[in-house]
PDB file of N, CA and C in Angstrom:
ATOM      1  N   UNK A   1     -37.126 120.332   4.809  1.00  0.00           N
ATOM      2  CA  UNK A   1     -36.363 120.522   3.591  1.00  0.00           C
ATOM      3  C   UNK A   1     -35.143 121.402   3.860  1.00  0.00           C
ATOM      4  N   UNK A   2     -35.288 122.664   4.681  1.00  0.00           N
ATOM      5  CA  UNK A   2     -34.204 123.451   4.773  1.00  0.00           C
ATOM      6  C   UNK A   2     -33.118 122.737   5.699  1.00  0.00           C
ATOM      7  N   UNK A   3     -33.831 121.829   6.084  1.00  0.00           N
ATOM      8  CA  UNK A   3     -32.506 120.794   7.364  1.00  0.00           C
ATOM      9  C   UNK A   3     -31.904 119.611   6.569  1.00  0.00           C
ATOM     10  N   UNK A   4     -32.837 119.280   5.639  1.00  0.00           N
ATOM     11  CA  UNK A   4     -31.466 118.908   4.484  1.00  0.00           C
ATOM     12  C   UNK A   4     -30.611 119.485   4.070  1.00  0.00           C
ATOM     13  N   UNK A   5     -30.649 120.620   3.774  1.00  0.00           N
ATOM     14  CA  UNK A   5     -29.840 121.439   2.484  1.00  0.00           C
ATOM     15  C   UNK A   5     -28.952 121.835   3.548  1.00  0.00           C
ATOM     16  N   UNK A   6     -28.935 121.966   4.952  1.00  0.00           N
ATOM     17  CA  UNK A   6     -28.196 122.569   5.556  1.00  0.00           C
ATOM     18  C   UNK A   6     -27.614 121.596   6.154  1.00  0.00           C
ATOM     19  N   UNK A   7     -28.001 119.797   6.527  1.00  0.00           N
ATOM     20  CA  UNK A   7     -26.889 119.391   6.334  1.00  0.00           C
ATOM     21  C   UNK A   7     -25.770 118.585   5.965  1.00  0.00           C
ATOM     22  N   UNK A   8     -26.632 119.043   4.504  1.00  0.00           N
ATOM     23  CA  UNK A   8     -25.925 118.816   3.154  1.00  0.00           C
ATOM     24  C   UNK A   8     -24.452 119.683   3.093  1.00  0.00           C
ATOM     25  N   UNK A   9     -25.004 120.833   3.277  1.00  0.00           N
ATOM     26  CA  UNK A   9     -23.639 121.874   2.854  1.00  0.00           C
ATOM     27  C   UNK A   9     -22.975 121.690   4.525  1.00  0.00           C
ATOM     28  N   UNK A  10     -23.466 121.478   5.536  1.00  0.00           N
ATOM     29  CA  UNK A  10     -21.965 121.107   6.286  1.00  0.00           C
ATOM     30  C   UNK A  10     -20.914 120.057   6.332  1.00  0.00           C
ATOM     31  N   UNK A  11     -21.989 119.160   5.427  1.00  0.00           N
ATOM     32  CA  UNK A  11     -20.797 118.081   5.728  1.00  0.00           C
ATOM     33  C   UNK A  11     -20.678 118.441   4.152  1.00  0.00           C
ATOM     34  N   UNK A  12     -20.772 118.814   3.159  1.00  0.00           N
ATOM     35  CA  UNK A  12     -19.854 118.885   1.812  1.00  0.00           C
ATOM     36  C   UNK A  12     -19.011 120.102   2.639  1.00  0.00           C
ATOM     37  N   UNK A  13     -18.847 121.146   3.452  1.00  0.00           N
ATOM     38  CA  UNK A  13     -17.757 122.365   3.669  1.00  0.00           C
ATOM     39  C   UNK A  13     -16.928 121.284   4.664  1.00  0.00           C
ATOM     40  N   UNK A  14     -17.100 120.611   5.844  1.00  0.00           N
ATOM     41  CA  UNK A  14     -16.295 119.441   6.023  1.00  0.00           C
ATOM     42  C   UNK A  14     -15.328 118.485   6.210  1.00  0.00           C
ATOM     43  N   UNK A  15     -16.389 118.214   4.904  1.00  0.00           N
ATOM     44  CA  UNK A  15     -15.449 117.338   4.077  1.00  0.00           C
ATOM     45  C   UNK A  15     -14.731 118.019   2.821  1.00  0.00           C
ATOM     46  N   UNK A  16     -14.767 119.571   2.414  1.00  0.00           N
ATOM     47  CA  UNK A  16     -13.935 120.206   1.317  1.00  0.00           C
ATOM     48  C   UNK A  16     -12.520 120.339   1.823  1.00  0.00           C
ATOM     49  N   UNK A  17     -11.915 120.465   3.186  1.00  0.00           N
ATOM     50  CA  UNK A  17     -10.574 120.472   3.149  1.00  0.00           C
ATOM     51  C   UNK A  17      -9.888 119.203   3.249  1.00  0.00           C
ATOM     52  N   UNK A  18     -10.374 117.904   3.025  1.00  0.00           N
ATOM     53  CA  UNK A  18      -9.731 116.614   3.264  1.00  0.00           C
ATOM     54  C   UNK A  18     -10.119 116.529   1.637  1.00  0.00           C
ATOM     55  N   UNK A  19     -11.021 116.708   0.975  1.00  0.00           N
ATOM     56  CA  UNK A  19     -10.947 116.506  -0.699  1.00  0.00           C
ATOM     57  C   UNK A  19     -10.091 117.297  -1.350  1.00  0.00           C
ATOM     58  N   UNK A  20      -9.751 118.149  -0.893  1.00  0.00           N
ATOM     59  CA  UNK A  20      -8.527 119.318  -1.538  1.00  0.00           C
ATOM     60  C   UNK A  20      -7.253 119.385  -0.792  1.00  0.00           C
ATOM     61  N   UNK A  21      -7.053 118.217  -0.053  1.00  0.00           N
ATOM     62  CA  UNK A  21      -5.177 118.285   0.176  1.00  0.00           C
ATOM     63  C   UNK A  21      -4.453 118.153  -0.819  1.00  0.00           C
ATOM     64  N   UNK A  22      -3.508 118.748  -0.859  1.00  0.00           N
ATOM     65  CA  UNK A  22      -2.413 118.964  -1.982  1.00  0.00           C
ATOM     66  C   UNK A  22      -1.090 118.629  -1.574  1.00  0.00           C
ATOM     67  N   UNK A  23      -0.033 118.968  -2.032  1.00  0.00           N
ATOM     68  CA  UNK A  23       1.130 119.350  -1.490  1.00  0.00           C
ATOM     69  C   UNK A  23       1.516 120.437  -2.121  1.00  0.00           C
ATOM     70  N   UNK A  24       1.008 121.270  -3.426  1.00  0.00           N
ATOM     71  CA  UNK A  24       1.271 122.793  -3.619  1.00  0.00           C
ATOM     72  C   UNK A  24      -0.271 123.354  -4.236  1.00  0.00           C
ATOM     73  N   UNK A  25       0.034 124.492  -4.526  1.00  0.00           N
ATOM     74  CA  UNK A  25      -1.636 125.507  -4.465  1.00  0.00           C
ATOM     75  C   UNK A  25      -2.148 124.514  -5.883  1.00  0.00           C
ATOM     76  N   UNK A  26      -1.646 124.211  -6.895  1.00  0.00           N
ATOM     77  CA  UNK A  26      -1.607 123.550  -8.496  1.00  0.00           C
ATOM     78  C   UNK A  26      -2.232 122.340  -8.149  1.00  0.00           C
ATOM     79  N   UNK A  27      -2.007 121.595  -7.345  1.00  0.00           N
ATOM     80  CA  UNK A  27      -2.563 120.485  -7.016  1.00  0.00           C
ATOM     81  C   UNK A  27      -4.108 120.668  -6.099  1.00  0.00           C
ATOM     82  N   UNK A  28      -3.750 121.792  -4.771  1.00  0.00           N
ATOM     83  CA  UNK A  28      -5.029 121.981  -4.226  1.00  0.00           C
ATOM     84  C   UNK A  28      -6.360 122.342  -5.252  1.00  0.00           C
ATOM     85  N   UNK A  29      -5.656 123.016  -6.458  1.00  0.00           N
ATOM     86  CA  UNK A  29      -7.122 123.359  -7.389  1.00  0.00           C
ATOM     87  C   UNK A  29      -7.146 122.590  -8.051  1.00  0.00           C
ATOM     88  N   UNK A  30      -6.249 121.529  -8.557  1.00  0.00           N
ATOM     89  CA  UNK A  30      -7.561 120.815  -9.326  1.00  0.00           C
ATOM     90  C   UNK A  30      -7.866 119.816  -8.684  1.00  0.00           C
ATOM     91  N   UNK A  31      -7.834 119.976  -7.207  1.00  0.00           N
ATOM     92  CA  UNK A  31      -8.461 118.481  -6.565  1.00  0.00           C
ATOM     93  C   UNK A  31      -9.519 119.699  -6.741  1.00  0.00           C
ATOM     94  N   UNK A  32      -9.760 120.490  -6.032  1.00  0.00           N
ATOM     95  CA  UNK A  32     -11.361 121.500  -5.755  1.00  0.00           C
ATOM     96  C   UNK A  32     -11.531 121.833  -7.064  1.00  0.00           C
ATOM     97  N   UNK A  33     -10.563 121.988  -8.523  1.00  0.00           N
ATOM     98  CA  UNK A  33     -11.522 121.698  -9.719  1.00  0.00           C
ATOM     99  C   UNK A  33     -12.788 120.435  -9.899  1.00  0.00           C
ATOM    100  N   UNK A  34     -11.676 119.569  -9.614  1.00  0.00           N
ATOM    101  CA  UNK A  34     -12.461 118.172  -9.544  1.00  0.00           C
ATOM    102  C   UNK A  34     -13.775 118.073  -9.239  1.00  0.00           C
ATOM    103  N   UNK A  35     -13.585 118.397  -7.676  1.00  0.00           N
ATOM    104  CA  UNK A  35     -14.643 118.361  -6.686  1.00  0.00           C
ATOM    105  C   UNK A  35     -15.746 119.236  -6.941  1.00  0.00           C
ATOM    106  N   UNK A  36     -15.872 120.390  -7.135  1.00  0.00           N
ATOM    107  CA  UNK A  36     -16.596 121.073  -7.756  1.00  0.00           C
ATOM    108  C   UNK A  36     -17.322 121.156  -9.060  1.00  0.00           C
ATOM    109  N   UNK A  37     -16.340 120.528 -10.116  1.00  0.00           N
ATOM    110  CA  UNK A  37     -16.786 120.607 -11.495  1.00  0.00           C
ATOM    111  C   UNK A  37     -17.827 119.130 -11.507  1.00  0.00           C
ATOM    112  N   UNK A  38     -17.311 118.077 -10.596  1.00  0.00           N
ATOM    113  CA  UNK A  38     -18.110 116.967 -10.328  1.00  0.00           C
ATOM    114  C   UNK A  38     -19.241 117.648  -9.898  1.00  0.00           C
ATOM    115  N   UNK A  39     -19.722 118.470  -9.076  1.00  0.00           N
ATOM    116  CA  UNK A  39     -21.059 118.278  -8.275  1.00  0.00           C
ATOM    117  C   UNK A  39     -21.902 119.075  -9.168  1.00  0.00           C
ATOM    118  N   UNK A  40     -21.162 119.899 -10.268  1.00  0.00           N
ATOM    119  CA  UNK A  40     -21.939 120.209 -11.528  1.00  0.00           C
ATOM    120  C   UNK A  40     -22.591 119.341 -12.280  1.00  0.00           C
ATOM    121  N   UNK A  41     -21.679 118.922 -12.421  1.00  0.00           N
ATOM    122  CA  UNK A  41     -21.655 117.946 -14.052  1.00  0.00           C
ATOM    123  C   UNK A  41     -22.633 116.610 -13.710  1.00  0.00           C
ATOM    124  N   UNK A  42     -22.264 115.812 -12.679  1.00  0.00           N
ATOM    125  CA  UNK A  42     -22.552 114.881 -12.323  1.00  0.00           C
ATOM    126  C   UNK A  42     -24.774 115.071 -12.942  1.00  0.00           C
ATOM    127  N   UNK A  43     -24.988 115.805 -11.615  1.00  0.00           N
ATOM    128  CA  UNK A  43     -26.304 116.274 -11.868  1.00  0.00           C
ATOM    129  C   UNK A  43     -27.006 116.114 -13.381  1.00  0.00           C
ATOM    130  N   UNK A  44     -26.297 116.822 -14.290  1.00  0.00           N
ATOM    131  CA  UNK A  44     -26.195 117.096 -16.029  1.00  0.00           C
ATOM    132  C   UNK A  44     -25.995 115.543 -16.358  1.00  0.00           C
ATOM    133  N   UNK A  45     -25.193 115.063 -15.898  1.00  0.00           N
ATOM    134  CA  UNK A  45     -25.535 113.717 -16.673  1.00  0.00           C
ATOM    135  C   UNK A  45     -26.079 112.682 -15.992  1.00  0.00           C
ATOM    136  N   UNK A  46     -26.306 112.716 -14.965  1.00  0.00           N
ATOM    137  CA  UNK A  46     -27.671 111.688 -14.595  1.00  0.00           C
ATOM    138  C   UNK A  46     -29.022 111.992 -15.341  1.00  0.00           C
ATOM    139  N   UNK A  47     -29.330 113.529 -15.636  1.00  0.00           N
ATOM    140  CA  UNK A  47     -30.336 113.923 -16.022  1.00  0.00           C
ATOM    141  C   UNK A  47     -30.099 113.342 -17.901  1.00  0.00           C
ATOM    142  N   UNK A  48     -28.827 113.534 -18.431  1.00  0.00           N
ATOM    143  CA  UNK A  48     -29.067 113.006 -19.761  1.00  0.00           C
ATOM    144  C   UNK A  48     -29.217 111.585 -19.688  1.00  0.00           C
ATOM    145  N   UNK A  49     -28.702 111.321 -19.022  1.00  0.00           N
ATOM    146  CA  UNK A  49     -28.789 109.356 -18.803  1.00  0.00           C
ATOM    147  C   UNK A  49     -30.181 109.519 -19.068  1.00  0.00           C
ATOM    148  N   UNK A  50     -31.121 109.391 -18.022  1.00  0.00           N
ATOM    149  CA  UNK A  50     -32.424 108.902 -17.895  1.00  0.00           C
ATOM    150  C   UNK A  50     -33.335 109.629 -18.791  1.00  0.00           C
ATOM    151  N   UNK A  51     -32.580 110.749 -19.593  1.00  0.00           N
ATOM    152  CA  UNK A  51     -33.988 111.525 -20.541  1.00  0.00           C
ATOM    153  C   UNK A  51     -33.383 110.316 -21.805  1.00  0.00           C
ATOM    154  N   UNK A  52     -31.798 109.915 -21.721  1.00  0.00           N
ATOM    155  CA  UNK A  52     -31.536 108.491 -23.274  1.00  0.00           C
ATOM    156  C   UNK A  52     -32.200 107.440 -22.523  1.00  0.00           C
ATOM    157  N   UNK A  53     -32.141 106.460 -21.114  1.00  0.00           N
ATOM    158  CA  UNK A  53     -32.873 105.955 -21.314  1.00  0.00           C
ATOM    159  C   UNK A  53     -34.600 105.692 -21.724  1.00  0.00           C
ATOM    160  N   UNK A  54     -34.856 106.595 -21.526  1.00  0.00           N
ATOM    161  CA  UNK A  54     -37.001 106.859 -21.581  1.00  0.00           C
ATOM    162  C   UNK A  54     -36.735 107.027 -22.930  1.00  0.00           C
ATOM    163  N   UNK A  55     -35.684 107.501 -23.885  1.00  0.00           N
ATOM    164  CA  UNK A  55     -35.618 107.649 -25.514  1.00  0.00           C
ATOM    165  C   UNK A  55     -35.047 106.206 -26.005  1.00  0.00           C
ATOM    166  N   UNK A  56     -34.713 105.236 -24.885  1.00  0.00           N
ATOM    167  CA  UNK A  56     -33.898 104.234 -25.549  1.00  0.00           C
ATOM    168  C   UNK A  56     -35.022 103.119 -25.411  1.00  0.00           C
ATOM    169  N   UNK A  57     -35.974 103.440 -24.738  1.00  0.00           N
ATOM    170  CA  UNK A  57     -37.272 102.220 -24.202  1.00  0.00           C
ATOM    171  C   UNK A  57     -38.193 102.572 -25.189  1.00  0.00           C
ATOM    172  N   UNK A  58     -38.242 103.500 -26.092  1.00  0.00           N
ATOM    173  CA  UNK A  58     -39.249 103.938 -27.327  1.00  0.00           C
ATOM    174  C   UNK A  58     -38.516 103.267 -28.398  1.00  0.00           C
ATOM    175  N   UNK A  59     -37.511 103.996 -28.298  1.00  0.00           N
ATOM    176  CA  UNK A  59     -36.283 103.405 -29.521  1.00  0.00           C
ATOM    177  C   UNK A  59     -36.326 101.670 -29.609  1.00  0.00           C
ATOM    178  N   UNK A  60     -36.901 101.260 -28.316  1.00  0.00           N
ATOM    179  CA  UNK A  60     -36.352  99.720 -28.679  1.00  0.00           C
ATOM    180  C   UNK A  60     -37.963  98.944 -29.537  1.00  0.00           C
ATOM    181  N   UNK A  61     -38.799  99.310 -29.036  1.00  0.00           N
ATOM    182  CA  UNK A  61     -40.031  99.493 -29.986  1.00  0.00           C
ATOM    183  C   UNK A  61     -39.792  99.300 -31.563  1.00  0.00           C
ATOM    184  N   UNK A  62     -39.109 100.019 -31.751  1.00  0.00           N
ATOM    185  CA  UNK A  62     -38.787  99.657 -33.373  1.00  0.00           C
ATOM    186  C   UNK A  62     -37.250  99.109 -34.099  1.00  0.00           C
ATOM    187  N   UNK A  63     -36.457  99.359 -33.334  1.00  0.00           N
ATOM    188  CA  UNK A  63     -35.112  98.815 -33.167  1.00  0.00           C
ATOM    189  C   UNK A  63     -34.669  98.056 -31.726  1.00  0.00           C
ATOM    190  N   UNK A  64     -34.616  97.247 -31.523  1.00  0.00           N
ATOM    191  CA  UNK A  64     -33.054  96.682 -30.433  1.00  0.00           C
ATOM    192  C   UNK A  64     -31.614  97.213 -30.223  1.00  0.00           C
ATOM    193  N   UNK A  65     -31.158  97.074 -31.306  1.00  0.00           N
ATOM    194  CA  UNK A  65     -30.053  97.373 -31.579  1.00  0.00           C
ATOM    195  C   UNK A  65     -29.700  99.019 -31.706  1.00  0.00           C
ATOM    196  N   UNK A  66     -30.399  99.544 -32.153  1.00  0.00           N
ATOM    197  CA  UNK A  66     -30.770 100.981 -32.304  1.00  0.00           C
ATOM    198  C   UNK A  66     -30.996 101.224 -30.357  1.00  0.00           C
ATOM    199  N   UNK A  67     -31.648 101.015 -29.656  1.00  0.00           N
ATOM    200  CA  UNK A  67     -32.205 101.083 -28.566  1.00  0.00           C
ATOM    201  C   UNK A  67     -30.455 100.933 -27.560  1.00  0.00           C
ATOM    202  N   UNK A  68     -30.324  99.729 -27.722  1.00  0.00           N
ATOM    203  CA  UNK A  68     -29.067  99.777 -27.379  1.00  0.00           C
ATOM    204  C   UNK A  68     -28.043 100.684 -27.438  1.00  0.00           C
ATOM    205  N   UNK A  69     -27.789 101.750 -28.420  1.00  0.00           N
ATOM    206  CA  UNK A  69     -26.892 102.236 -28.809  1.00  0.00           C
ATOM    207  C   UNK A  69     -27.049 103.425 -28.413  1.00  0.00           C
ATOM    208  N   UNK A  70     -28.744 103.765 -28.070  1.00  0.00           N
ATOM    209  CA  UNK A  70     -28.844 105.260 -27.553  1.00  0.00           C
ATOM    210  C   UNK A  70     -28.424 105.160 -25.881  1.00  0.00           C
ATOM    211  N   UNK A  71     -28.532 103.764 -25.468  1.00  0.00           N
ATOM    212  CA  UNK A  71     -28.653 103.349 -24.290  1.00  0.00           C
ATOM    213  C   UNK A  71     -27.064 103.810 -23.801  1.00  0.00           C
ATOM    214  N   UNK A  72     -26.157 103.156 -24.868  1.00  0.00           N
ATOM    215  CA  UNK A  72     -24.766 103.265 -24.283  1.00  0.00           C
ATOM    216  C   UNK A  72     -24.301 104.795 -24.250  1.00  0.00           C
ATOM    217  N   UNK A  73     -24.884 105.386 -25.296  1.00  0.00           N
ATOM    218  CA  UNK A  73     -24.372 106.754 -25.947  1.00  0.00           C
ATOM    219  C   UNK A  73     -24.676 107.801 -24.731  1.00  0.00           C
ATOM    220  N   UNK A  74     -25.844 107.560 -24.447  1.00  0.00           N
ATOM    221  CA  UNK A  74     -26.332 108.115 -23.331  1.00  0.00           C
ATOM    222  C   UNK A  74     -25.995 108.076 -21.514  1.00  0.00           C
ATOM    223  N   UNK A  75     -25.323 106.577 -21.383  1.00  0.00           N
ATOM    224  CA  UNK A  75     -25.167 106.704 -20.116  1.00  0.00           C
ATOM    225  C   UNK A  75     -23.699 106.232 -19.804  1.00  0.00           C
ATOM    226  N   UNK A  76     -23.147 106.286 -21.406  1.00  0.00           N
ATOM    227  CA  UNK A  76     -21.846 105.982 -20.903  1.00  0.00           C
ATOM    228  C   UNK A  76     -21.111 107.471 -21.078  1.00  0.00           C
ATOM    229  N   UNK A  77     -19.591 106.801 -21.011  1.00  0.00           N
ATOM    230  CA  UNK A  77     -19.049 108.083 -21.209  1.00  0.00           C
ATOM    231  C   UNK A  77     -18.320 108.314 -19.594  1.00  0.00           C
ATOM    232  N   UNK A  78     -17.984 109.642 -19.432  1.00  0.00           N
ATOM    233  CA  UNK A  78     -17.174 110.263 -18.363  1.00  0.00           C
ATOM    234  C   UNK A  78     -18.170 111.126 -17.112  1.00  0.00           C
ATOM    235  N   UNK A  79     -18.375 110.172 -16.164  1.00  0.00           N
ATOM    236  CA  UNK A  79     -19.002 110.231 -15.523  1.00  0.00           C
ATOM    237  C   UNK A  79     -18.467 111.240 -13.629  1.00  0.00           C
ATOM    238  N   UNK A  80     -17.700 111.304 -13.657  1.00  0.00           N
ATOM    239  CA  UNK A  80     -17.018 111.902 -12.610  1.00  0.00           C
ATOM    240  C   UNK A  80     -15.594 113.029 -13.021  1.00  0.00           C
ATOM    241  N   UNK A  81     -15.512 114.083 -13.107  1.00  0.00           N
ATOM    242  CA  UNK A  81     -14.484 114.893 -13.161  1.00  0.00           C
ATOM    243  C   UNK A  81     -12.903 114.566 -12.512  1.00  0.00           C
ATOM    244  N   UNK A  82     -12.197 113.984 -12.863  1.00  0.00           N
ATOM    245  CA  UNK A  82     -10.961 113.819 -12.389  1.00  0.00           C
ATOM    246  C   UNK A  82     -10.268 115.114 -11.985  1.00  0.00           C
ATOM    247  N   UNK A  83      -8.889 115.018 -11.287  1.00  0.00           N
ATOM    248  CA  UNK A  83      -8.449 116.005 -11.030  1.00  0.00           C
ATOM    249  C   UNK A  83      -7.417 116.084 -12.500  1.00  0.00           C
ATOM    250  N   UNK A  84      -6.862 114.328 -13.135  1.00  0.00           N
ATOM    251  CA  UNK A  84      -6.304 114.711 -14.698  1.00  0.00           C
ATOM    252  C   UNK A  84      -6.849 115.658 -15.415  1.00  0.00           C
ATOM    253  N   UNK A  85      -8.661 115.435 -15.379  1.00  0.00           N
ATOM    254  CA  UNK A  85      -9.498 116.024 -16.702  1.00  0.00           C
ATOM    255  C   UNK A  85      -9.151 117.505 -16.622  1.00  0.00           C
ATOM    256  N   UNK A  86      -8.946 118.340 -15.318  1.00  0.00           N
ATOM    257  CA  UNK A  86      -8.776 119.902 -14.784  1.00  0.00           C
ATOM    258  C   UNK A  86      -7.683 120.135 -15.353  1.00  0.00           C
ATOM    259  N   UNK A  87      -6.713 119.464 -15.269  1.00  0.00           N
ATOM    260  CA  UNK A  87      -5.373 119.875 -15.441  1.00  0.00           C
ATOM    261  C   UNK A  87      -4.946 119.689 -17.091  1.00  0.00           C
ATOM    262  N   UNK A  88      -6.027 118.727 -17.837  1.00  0.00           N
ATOM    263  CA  UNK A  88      -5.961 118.538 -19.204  1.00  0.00           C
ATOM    264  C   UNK A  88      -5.020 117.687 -19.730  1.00  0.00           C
ATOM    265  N   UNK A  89      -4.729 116.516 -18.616  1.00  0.00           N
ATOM    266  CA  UNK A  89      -4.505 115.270 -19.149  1.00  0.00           C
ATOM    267  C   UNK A  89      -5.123 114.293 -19.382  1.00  0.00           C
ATOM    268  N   UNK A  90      -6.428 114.429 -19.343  1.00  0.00           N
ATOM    269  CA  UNK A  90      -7.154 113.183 -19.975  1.00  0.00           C
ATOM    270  C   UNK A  90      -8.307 114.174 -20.049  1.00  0.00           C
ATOM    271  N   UNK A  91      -9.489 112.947 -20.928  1.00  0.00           N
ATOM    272  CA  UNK A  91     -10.071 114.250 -21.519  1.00  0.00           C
ATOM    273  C   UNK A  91     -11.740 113.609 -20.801  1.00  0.00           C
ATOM    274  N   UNK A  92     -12.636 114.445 -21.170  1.00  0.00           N
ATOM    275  CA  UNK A  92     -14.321 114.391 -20.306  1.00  0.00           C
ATOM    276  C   UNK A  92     -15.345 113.826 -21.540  1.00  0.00           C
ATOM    277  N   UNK A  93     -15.598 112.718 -21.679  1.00  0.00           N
ATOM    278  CA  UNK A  93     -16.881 111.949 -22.758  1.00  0.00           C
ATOM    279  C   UNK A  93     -18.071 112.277 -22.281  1.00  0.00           C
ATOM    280  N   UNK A  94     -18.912 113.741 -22.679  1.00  0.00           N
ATOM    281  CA  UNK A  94     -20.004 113.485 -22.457  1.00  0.00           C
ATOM    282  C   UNK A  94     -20.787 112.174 -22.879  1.00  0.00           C
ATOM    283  N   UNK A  95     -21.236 111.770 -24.330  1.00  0.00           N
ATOM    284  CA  UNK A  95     -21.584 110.967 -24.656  1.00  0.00           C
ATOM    285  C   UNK A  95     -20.908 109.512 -24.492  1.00  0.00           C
ATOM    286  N   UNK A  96     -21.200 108.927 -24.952  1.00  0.00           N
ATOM    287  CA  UNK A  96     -20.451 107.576 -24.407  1.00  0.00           C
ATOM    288  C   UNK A  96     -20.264 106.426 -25.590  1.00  0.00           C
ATOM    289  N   UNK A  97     -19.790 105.765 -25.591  1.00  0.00           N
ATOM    290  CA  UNK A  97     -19.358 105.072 -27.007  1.00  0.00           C
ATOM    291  C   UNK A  97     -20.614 104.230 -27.503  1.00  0.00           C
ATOM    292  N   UNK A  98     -20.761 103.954 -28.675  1.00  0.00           N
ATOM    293  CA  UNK A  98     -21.977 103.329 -29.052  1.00  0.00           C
ATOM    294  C   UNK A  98     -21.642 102.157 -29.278  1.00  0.00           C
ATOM    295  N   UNK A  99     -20.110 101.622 -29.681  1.00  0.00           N
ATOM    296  CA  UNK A  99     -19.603  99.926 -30.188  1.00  0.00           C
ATOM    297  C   UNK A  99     -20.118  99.311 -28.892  1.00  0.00           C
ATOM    298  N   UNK A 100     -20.794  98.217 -29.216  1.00  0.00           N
ATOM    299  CA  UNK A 100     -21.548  97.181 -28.133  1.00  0.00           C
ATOM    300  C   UNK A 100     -20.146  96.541 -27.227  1.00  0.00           C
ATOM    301  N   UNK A 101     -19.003  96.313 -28.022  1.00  0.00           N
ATOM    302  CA  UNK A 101     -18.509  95.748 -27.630  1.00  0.00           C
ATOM    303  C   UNK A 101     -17.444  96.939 -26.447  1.00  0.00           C
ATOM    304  N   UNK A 102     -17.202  97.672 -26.623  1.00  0.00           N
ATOM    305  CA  UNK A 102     -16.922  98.842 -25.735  1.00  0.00           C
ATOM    306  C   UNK A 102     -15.715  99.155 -25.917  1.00  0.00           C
ATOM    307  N   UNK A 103     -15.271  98.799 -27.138  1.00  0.00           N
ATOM    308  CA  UNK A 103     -13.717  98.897 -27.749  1.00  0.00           C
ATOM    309  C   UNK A 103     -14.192 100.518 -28.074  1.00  0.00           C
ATOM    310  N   UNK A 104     -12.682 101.571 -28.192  1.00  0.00           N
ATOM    311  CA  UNK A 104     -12.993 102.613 -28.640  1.00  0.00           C
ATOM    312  C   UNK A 104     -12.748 102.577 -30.205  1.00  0.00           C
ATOM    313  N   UNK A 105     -13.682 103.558 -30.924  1.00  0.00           N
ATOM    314  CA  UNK A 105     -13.933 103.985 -32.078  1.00  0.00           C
ATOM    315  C   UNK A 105     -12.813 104.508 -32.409  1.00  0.00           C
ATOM    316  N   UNK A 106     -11.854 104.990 -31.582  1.00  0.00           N
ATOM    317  CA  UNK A 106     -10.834 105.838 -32.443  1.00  0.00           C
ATOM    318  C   UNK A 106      -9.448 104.456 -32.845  1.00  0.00           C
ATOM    319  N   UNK A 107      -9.555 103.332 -31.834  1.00  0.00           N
ATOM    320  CA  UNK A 107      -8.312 102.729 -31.733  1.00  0.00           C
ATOM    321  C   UNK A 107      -9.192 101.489 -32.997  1.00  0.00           C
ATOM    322  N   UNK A 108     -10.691 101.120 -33.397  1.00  0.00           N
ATOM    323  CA  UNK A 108     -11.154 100.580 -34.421  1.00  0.00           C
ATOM    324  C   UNK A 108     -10.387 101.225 -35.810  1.00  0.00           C
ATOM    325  N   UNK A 109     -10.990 102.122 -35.719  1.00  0.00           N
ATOM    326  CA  UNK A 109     -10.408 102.944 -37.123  1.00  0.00           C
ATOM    327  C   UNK A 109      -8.938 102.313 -37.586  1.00  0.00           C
ATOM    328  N   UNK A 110      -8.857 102.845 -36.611  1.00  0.00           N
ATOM    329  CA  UNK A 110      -6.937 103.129 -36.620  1.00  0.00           C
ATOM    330  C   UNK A 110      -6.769 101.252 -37.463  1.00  0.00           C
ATOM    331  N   UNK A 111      -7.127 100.509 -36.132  1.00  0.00           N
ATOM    332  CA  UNK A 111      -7.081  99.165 -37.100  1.00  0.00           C
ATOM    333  C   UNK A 111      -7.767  98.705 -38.337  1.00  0.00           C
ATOM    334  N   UNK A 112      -8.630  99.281 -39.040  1.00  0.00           N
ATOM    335  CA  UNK A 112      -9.394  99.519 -40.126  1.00  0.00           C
ATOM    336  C   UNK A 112      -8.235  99.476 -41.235  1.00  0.00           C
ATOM    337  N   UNK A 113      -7.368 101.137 -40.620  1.00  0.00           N
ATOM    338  CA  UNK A 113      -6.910 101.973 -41.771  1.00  0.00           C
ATOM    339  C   UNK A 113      -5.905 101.060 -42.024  1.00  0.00           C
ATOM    340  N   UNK A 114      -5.404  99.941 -41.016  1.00  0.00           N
ATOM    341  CA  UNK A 114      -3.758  99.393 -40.981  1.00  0.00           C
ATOM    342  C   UNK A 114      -3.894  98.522 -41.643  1.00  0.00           C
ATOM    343  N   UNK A 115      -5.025  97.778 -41.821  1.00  0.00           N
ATOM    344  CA  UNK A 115      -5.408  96.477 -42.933  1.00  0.00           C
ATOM    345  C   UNK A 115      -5.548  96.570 -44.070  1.00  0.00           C
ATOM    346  N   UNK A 116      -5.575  98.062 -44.746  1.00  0.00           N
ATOM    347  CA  UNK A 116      -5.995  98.337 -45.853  1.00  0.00           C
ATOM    348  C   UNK A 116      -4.566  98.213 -46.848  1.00  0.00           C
TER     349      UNK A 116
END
């Protein structure tokens, strides 16, 4: 076990100065925002994925459609940290959209409100 973990962390130290080339210091951090905030996060949502799916295989028991929706909510969404998301040009979906069809909810609306 300890000869995994060890060499785990040599090849993630490595491979950390070829994931963090830049061409100024602004760029080197949020590639190593990236890279880092990924090996957080990532973990966190594999673990919510599979605690919505085991809730989405009960859920389908009495709903389908319902089942489905915890399914998407749960394992969709923003799955890897960009170096945009660091810098706060695009933004991080924990949850993940529930429309089956995978159109976003905000650009539905919007066409909702324009028909009215």
């Amino acid at each position: 076990m300890k000869r995994m973990i060890t060499m785990g962390l040599v090849v993630a130290l490595l491979g950390l100065p070829i994931a963090v080339w830049g061409d100024d210091g602004k760029e080197v951090a949020q590639n190593a925002g990236s890279l880092f905030g990924t090996l957080v996060y990532a973990p966190l949502k594999a673990s919510f994925c599979i605690l919505g799916a085991i809730g989405s295989g009960f859920t389908y028991i009495a709903d389908s459609k319902t089942a489905g929706k915890v399914a998407r909510a749960s394992c969709g969404g923003t799955w890897v940290i960009t170096p945009n998301a660091v810098a706060g040009k695009e933004s991080v979906h924990f949850v993940g959209n529930t429309e089956p069809s995978g159109e976003d909810r905000t650009h539905a609306a919007g066409a909702t409100r324009a028909r009215k």
